[in-house]
N, C-alpha and C. Protein backbone atom coordinates (compact mmCIF):
# COMPACT_ATOMS: atom_id res chain seq x y z
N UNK A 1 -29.78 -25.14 73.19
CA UNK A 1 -30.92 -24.40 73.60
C UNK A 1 -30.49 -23.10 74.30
N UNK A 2 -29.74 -23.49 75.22
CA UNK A 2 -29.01 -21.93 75.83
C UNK A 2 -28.47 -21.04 74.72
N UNK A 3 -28.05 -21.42 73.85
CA UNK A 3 -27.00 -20.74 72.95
C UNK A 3 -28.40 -19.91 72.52
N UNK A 4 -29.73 -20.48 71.74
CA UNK A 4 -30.65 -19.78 71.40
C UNK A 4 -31.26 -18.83 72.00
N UNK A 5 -31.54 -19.11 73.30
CA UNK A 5 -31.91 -18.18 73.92
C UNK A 5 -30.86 -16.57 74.49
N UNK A 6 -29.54 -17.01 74.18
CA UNK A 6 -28.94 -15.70 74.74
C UNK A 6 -28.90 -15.11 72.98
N UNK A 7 -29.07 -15.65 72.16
CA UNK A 7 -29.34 -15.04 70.69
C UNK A 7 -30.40 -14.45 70.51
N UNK A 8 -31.94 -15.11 70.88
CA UNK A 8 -32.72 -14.36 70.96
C UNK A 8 -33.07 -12.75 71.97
N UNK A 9 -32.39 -12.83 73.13
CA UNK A 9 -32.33 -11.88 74.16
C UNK A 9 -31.08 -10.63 72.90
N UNK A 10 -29.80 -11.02 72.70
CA UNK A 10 -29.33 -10.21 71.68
C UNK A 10 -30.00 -9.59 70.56
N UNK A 11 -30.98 -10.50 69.96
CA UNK A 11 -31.74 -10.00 68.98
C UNK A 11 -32.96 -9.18 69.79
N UNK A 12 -33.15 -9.07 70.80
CA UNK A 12 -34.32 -8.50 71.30
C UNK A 12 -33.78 -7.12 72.42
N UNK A 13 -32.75 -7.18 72.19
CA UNK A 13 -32.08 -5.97 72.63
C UNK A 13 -31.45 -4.87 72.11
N UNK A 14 -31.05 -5.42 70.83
CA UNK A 14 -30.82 -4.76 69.33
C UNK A 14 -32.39 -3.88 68.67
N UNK A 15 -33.06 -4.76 68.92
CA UNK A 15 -33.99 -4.31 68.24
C UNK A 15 -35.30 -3.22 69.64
N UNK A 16 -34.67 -3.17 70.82
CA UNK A 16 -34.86 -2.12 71.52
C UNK A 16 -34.42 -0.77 71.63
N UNK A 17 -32.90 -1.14 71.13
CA UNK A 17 -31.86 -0.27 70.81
C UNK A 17 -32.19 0.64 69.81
N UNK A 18 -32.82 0.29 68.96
CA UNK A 18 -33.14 0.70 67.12
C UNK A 18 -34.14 1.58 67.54
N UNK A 19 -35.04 0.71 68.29
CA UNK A 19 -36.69 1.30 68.59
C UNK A 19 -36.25 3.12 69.31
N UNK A 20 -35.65 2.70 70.15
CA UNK A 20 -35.11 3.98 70.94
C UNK A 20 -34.45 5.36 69.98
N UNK A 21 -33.54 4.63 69.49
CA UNK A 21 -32.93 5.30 68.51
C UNK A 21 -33.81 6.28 67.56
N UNK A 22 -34.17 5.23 66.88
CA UNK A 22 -35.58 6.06 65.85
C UNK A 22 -36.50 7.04 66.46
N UNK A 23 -36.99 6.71 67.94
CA UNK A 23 -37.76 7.45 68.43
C UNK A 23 -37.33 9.39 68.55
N UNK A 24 -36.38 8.58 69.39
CA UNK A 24 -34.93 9.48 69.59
C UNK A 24 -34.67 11.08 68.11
N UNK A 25 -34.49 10.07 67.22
CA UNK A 25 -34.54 10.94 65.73
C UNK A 25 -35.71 11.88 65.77
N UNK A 26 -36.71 10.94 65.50
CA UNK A 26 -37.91 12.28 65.34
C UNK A 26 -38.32 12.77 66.55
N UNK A 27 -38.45 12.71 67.33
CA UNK A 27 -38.58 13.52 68.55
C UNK A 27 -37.72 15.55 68.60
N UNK A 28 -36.09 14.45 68.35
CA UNK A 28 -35.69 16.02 67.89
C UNK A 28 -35.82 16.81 66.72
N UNK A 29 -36.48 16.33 65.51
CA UNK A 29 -36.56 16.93 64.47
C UNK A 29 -38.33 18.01 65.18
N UNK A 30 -38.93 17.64 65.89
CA UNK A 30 -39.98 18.42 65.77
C UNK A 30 -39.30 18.96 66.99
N UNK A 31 -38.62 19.07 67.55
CA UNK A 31 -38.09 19.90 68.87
C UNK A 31 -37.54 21.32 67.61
N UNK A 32 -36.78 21.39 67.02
CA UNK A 32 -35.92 22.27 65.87
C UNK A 32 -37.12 23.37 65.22
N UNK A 33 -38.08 22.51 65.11
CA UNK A 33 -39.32 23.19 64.17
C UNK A 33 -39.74 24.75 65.41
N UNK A 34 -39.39 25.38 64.77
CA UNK A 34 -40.02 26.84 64.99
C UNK A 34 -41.39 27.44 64.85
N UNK A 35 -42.23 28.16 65.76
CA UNK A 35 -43.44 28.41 65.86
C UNK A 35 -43.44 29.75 64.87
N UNK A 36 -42.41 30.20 65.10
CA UNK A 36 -43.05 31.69 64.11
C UNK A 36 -42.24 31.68 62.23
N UNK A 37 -42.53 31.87 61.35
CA UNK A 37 -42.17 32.21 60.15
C UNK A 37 -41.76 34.04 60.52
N UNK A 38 -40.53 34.61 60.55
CA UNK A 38 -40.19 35.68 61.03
C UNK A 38 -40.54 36.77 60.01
N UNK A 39 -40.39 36.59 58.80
CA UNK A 39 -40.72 37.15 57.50
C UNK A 39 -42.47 37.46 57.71
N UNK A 40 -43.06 36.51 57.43
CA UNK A 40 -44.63 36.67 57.43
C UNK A 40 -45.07 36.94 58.91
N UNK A 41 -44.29 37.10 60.48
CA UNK A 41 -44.72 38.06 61.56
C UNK A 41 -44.97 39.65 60.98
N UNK A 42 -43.56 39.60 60.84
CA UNK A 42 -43.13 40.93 60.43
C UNK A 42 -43.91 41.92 59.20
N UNK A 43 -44.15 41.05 58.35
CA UNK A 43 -45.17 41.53 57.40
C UNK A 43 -46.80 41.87 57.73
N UNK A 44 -47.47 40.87 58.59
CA UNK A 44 -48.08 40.65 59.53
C UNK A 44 -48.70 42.13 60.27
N UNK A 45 -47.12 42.04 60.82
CA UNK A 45 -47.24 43.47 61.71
C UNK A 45 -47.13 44.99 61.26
N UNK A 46 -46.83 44.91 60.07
CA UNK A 46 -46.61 46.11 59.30
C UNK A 46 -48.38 46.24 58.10
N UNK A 47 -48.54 45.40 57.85
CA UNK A 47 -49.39 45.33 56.41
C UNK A 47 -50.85 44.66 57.12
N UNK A 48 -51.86 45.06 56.28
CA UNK A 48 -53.43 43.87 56.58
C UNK A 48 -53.27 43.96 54.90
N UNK A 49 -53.22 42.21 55.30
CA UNK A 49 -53.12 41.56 53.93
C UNK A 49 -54.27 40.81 53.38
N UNK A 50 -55.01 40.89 52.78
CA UNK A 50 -56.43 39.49 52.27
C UNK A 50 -56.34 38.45 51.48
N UNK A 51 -56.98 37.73 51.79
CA UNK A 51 -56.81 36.30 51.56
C UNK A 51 -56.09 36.16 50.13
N UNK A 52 -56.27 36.88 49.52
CA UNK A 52 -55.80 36.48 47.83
C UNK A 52 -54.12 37.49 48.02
N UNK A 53 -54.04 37.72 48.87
CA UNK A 53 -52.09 38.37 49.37
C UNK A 53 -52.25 39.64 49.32
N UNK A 54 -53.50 40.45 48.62
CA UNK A 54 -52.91 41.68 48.40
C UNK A 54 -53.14 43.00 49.36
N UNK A 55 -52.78 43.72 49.49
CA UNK A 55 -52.18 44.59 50.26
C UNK A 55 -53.69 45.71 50.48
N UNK A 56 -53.82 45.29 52.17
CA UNK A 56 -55.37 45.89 52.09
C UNK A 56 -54.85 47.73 52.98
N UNK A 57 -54.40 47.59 53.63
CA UNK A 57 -54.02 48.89 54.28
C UNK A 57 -52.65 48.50 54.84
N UNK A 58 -52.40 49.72 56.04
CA UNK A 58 -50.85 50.05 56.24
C UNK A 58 -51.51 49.82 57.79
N UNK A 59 -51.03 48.83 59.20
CA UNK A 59 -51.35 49.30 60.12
C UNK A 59 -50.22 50.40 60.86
N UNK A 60 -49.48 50.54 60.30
CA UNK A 60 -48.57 51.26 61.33
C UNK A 60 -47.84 52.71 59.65
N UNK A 61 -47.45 53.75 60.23
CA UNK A 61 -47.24 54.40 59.62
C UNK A 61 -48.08 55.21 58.22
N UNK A 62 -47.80 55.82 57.64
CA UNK A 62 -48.14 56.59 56.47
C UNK A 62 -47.33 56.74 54.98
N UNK A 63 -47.59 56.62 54.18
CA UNK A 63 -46.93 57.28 52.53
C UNK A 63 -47.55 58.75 52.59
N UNK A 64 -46.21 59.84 52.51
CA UNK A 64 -45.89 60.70 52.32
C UNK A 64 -45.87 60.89 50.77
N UNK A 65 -44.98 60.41 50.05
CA UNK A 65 -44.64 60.84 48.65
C UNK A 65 -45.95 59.93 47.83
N UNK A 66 -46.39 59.96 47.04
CA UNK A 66 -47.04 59.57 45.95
C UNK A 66 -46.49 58.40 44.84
N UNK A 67 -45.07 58.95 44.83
CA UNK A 67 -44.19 58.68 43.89
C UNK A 67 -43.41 57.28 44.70
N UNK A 68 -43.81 57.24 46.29
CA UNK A 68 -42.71 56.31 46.78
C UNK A 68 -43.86 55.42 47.67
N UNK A 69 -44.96 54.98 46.85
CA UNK A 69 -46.27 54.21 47.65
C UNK A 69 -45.77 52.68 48.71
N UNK A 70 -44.07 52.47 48.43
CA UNK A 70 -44.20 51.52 49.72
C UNK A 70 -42.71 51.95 50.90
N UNK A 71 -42.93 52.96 50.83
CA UNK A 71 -41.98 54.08 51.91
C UNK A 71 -42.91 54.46 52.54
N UNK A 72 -42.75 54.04 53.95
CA UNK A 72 -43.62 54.36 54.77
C UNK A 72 -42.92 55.11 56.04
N UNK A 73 -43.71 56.15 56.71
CA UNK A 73 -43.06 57.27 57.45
C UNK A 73 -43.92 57.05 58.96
N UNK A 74 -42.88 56.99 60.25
CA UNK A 74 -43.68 56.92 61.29
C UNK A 74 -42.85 57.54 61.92
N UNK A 75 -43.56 58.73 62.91
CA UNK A 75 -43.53 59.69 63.88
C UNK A 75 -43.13 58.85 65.19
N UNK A 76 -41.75 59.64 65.31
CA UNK A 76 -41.22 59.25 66.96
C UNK A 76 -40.98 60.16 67.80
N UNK A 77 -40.70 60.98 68.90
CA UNK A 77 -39.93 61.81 69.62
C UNK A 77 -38.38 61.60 69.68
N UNK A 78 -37.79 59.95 69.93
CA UNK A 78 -36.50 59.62 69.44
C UNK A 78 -36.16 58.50 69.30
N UNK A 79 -34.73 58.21 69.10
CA UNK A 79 -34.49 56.56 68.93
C UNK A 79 -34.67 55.68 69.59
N UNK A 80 -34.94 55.77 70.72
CA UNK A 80 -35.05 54.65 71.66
C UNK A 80 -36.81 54.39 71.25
N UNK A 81 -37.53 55.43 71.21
CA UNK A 81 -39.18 55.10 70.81
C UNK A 81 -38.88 54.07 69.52
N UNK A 82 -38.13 54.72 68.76
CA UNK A 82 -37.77 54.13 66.97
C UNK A 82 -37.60 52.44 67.45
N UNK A 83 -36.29 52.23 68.07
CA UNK A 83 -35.98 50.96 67.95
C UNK A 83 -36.96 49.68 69.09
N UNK A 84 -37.74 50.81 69.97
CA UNK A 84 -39.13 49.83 70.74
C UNK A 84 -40.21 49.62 69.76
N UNK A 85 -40.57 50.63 69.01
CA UNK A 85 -41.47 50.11 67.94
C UNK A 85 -40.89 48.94 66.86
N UNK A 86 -39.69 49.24 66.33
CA UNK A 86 -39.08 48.51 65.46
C UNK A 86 -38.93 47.16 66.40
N UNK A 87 -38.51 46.89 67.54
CA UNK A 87 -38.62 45.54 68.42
C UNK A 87 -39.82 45.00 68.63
N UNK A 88 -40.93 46.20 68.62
CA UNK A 88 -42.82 44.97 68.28
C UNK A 88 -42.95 44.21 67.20
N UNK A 89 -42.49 44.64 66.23
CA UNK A 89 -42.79 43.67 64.82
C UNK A 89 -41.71 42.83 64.37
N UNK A 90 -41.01 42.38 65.47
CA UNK A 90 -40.40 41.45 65.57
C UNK A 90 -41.27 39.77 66.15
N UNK A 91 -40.81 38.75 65.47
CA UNK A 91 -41.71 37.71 66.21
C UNK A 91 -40.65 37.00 67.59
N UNK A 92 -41.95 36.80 68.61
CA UNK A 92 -41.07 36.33 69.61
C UNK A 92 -39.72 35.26 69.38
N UNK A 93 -39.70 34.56 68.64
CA UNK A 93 -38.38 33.92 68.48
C UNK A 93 -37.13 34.90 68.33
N UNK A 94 -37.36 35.80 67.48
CA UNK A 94 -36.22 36.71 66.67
C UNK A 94 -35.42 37.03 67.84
N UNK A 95 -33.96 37.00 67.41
CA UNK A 95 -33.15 37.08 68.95
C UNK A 95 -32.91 38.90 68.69
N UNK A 96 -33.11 40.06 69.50
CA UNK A 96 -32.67 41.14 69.26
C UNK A 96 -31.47 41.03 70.22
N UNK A 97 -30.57 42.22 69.88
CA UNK A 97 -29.17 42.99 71.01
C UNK A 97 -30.18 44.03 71.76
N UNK A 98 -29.55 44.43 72.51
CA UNK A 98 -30.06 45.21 73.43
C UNK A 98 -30.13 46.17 72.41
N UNK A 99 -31.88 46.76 72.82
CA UNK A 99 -31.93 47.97 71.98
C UNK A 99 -32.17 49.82 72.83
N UNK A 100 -30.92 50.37 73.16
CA UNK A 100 -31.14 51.39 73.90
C UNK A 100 -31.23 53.28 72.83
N UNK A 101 -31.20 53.77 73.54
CA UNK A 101 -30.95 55.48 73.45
C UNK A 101 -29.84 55.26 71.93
N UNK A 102 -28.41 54.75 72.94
CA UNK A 102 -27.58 54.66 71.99
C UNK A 102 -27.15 53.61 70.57
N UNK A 103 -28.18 53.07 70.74
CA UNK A 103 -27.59 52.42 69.03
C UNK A 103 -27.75 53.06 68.00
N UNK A 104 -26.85 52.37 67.54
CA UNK A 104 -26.87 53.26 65.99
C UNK A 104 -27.14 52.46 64.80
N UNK A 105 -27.10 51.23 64.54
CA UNK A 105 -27.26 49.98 63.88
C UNK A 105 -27.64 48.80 64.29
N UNK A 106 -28.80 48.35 63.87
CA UNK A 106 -29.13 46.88 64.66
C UNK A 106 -29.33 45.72 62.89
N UNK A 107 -28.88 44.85 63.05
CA UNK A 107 -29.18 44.09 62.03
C UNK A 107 -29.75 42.28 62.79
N UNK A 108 -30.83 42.16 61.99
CA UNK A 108 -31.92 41.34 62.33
C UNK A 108 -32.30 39.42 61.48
N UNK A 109 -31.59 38.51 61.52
CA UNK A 109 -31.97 37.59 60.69
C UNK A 109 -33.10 37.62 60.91
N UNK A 110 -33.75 36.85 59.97
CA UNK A 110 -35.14 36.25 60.27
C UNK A 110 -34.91 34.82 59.19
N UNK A 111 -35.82 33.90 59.81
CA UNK A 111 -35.75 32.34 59.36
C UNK A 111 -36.98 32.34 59.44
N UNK A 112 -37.22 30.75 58.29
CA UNK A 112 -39.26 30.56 58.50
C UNK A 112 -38.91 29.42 59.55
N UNK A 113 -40.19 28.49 59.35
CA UNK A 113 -40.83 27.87 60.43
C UNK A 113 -39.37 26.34 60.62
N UNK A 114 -38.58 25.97 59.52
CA UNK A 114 -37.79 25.14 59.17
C UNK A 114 -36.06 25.63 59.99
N UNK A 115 -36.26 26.75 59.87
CA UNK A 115 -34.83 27.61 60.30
C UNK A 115 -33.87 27.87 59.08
N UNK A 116 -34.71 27.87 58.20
CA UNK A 116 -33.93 28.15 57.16
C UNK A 116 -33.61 30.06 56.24
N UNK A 117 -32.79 30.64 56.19
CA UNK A 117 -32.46 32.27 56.11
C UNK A 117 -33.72 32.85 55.43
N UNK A 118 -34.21 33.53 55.85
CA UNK A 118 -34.69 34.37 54.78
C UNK A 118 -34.23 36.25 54.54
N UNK A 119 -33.39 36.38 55.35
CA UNK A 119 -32.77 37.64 54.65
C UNK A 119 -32.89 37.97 56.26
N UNK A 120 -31.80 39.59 55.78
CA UNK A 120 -31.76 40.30 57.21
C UNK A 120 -32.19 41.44 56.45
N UNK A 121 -32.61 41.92 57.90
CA UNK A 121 -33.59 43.48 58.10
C UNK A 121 -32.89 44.56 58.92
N UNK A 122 -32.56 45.89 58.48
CA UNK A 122 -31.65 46.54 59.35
C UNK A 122 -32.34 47.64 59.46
N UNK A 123 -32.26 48.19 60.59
CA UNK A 123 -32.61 48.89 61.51
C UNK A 123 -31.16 50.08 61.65
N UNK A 124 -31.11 51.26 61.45
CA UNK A 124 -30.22 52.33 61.04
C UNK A 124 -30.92 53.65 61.75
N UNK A 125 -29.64 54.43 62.17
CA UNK A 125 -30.10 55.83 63.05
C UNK A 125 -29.84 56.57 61.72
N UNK A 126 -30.90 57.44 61.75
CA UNK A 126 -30.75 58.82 60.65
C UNK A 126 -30.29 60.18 61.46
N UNK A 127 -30.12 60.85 60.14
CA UNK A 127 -29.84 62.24 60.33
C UNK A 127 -31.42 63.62 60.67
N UNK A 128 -31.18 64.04 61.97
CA UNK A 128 -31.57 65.22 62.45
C UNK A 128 -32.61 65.36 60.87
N UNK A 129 -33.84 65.46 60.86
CA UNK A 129 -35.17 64.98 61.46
C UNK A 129 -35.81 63.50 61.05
N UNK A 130 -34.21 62.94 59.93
CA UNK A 130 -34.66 61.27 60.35
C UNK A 130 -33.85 60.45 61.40
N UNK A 131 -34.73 59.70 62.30
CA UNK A 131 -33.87 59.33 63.53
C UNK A 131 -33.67 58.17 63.45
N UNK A 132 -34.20 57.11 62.26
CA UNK A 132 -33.90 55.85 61.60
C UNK A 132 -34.71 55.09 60.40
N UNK A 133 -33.81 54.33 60.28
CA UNK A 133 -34.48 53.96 58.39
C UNK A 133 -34.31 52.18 58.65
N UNK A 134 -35.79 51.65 58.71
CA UNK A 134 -35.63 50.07 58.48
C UNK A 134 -35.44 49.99 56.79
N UNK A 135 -34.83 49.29 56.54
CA UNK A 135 -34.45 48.36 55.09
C UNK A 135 -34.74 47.20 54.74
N UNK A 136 -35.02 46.44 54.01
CA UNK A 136 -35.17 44.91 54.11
C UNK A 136 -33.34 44.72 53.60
N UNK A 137 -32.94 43.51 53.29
CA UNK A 137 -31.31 43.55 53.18
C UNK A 137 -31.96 43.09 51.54
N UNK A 138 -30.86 42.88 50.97
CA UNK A 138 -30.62 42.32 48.88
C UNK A 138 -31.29 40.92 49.23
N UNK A 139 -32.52 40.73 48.27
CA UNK A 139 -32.97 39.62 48.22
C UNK A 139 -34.10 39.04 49.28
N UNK A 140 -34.13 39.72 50.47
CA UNK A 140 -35.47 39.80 51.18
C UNK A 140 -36.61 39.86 50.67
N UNK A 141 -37.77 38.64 50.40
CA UNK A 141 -39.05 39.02 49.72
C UNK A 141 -39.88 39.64 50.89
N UNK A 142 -39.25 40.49 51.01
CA UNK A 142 -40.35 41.16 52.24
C UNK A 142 -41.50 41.92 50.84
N UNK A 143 -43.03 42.16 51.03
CA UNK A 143 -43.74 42.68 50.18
C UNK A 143 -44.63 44.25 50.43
N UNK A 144 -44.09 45.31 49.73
CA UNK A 144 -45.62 46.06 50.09
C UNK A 144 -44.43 47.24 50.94
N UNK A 145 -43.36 47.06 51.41
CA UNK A 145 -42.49 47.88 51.92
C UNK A 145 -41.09 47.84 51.09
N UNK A 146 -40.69 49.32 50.81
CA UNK A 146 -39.47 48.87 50.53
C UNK A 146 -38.45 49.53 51.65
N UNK A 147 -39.19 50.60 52.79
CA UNK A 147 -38.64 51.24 53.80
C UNK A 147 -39.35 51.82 54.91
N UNK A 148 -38.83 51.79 55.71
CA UNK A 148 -39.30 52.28 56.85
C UNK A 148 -38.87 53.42 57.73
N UNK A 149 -39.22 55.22 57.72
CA UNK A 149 -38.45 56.35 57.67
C UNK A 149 -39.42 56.36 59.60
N UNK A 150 -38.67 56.83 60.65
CA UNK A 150 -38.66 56.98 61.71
C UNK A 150 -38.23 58.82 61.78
N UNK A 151 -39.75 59.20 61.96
CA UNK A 151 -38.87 61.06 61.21
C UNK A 151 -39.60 61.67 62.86
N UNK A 152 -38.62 62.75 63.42
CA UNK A 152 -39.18 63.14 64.42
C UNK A 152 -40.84 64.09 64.28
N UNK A 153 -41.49 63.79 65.39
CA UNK A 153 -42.72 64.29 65.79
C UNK A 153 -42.53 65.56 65.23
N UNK A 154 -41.49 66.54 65.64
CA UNK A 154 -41.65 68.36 65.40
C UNK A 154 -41.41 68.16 64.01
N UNK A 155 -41.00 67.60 63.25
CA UNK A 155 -41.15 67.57 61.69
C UNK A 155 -41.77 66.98 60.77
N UNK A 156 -42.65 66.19 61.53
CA UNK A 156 -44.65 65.72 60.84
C UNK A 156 -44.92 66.84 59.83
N UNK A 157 -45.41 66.41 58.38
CA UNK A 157 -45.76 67.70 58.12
C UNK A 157 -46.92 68.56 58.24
N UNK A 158 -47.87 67.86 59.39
CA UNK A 158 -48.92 68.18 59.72
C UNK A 158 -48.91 69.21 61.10
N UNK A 159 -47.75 69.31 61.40
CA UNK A 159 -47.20 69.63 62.44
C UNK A 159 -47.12 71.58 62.10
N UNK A 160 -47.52 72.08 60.93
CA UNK A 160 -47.77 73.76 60.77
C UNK A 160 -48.92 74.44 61.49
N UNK A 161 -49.75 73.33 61.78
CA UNK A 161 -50.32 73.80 62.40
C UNK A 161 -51.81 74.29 61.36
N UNK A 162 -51.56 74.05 59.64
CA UNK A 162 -52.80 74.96 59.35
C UNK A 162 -54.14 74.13 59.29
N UNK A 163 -55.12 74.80 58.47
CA UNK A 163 -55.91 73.72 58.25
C UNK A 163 -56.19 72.27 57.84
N UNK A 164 -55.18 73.00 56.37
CA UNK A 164 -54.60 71.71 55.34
C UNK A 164 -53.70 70.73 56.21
N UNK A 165 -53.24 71.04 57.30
CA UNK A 165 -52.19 69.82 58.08
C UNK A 165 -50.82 70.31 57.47
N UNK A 166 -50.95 71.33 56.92
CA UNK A 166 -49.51 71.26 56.27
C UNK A 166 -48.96 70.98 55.16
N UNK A 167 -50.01 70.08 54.32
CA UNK A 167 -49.37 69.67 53.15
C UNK A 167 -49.94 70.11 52.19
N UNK A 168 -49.09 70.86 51.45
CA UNK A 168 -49.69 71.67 50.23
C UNK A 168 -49.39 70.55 48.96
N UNK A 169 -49.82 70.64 48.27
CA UNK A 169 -49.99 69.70 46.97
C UNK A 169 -49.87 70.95 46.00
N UNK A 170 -49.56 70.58 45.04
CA UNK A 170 -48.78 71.27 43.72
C UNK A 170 -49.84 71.11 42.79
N UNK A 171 -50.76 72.10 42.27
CA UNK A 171 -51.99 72.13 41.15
C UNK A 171 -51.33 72.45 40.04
N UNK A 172 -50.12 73.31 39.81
CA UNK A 172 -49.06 73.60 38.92
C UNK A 172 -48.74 72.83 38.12
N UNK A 173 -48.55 71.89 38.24
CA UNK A 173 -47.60 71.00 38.02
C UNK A 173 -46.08 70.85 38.12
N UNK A 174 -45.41 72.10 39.00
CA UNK A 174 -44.17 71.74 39.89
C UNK A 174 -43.53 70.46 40.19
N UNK A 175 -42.89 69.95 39.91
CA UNK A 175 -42.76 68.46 40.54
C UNK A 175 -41.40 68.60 41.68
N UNK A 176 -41.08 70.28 41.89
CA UNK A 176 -40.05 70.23 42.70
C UNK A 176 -40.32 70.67 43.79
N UNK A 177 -41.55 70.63 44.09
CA UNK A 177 -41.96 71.30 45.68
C UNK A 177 -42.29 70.31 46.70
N UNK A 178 -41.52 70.14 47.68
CA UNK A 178 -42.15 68.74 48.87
C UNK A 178 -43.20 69.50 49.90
N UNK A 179 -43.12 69.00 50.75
CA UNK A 179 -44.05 69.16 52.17
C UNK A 179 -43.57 70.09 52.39
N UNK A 180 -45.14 71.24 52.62
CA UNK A 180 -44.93 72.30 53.01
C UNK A 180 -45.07 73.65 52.29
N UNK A 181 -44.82 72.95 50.60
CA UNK A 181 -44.40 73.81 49.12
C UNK A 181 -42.69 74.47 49.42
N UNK A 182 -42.45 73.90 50.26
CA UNK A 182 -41.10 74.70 49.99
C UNK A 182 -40.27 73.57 48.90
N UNK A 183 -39.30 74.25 48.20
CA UNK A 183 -38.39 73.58 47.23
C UNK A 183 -37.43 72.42 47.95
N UNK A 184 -37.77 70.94 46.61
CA UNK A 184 -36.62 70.32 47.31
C UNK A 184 -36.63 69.40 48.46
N UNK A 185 -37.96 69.88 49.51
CA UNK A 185 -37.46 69.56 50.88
C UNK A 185 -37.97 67.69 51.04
N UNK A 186 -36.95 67.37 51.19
CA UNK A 186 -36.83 66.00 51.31
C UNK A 186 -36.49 65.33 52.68
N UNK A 187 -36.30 66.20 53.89
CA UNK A 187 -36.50 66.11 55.13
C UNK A 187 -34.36 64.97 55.41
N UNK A 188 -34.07 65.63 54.68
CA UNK A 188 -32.53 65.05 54.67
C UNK A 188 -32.38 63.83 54.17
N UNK A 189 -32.78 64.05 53.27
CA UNK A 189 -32.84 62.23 52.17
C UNK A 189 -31.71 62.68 51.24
C-alpha cells in the first residue's frame, strides 16, 4: 500500500511538472508575437489605402514627374528634418540608431506581426538640393512607392515665386524640359 501511494504522488507530480511546462510553452509564444506589422505601418503612413488595397491618395509628399507616379518628393530645410520625418513612419517597435544632423546612411529592418523579415528600407543623404533618398531594399513588397526624394525647401519648384508656382509644362511636346522649362534639370539625379 505504501509503495502505491508514493507511485501515485510520483505520478501526480510528473503530471504537474508537464502541466507547468506546457503552460510555460505557450505563454512565451504569445510573449514573441509583435503588435505592429512594420511593412503595412509604414505603408500606412505614407499612402490612404481603401478597402479593396488600392491606392487612394499620398498623405505625405508630392509626384513631381508624370513619368515617375510612385517617386514621391518632400520639402525639408535639412537632414536632420529628413531623417525626423523619415523616423514618424516608422512603427513603434522598429529599433532606429540615433538619427542626428550627421548621418549619412541609416538602414531599417522591418518584420510582420510573427518576426519574420520583410526587407530593409534605407534612408540615404543626397547631393546639394537632394538632402536624402528613402528606397525600399531588392524584394521589399512595399506598394505605391518606389522612392522617397527629401529635396531642400529653396529648391521647391514652386518656390519662383510666379503665378503658375513655377512649373511650366511643355505644350510642345519637348520631352527635355524639367521644372522651371529649363533643359535637363533633374535637380541632381
Amino acid at each position: 500500500m505504501k509503495r502505491n501511494k508514493i507511485f501515485n504522488l510520483l505520478v501526480m507530480m510528473l503530471m504537474a511538472t508537464a502541466v507547468t511546462t506546457f503552460t510555460a510553452c505557450s505563454d512565451k509564444g504569445d510573449d514573441d508575437q509583435k503588435q505592429y506589422d512594420d511593412l503595412d505601418y509604414f505603408q500606412k503612413a505614407i499612402c490612404n489605402i481603401d478597402d479593396a488595397g488600392r491606392l487612394v491618395s499620398y498623405k505625405v509628399g508630392t509626384v513631381l514627374y508624370e513619368n515617375e507616379p510612385q517617386h514621391l518628393y518632400v520639402g525639408v530645410e535639412n537632414i536632420e528634418e529628413a531623417a525626423k520625418i523619415f523616423a514618424t513612419w516608422m512603427s513603434p517597435e522598429v529599433k532606429l540608431a540615433d538619427i542626428n544632423a550627421n548621418v549619412r546612411e541609416a538602414s531599417v529592418q522591418f518584420s510582420d506581426k510573427q518576426g519574420q523579415s520583410q526587407g530593409t528600407i534605407y534612408f540615404r543623404a543626397g547631393t546639394d538640393p537632394i538632402v536624402a533618398e528613402v528606397t525600399p531594399g531588392t524584394g521589399m513588397q512595399l506598394k505605391y512607392i518606389d522612392r522617397i526624394t527629401f529635396l531642400l525647401n529653396s529648391a521647391w519648384p514652386h518656390n519662383s515665386g510666379g503665378d503658375d508656382m513655377g512649373i511650366h509644362t511643355n505644350l510642345n511636346g519637348d520631352d527635355d524640359l524639367g521644372i522651371n522649362g529649363e533643359p535637363d534639370n533633374t535637380w541632381g539625379r
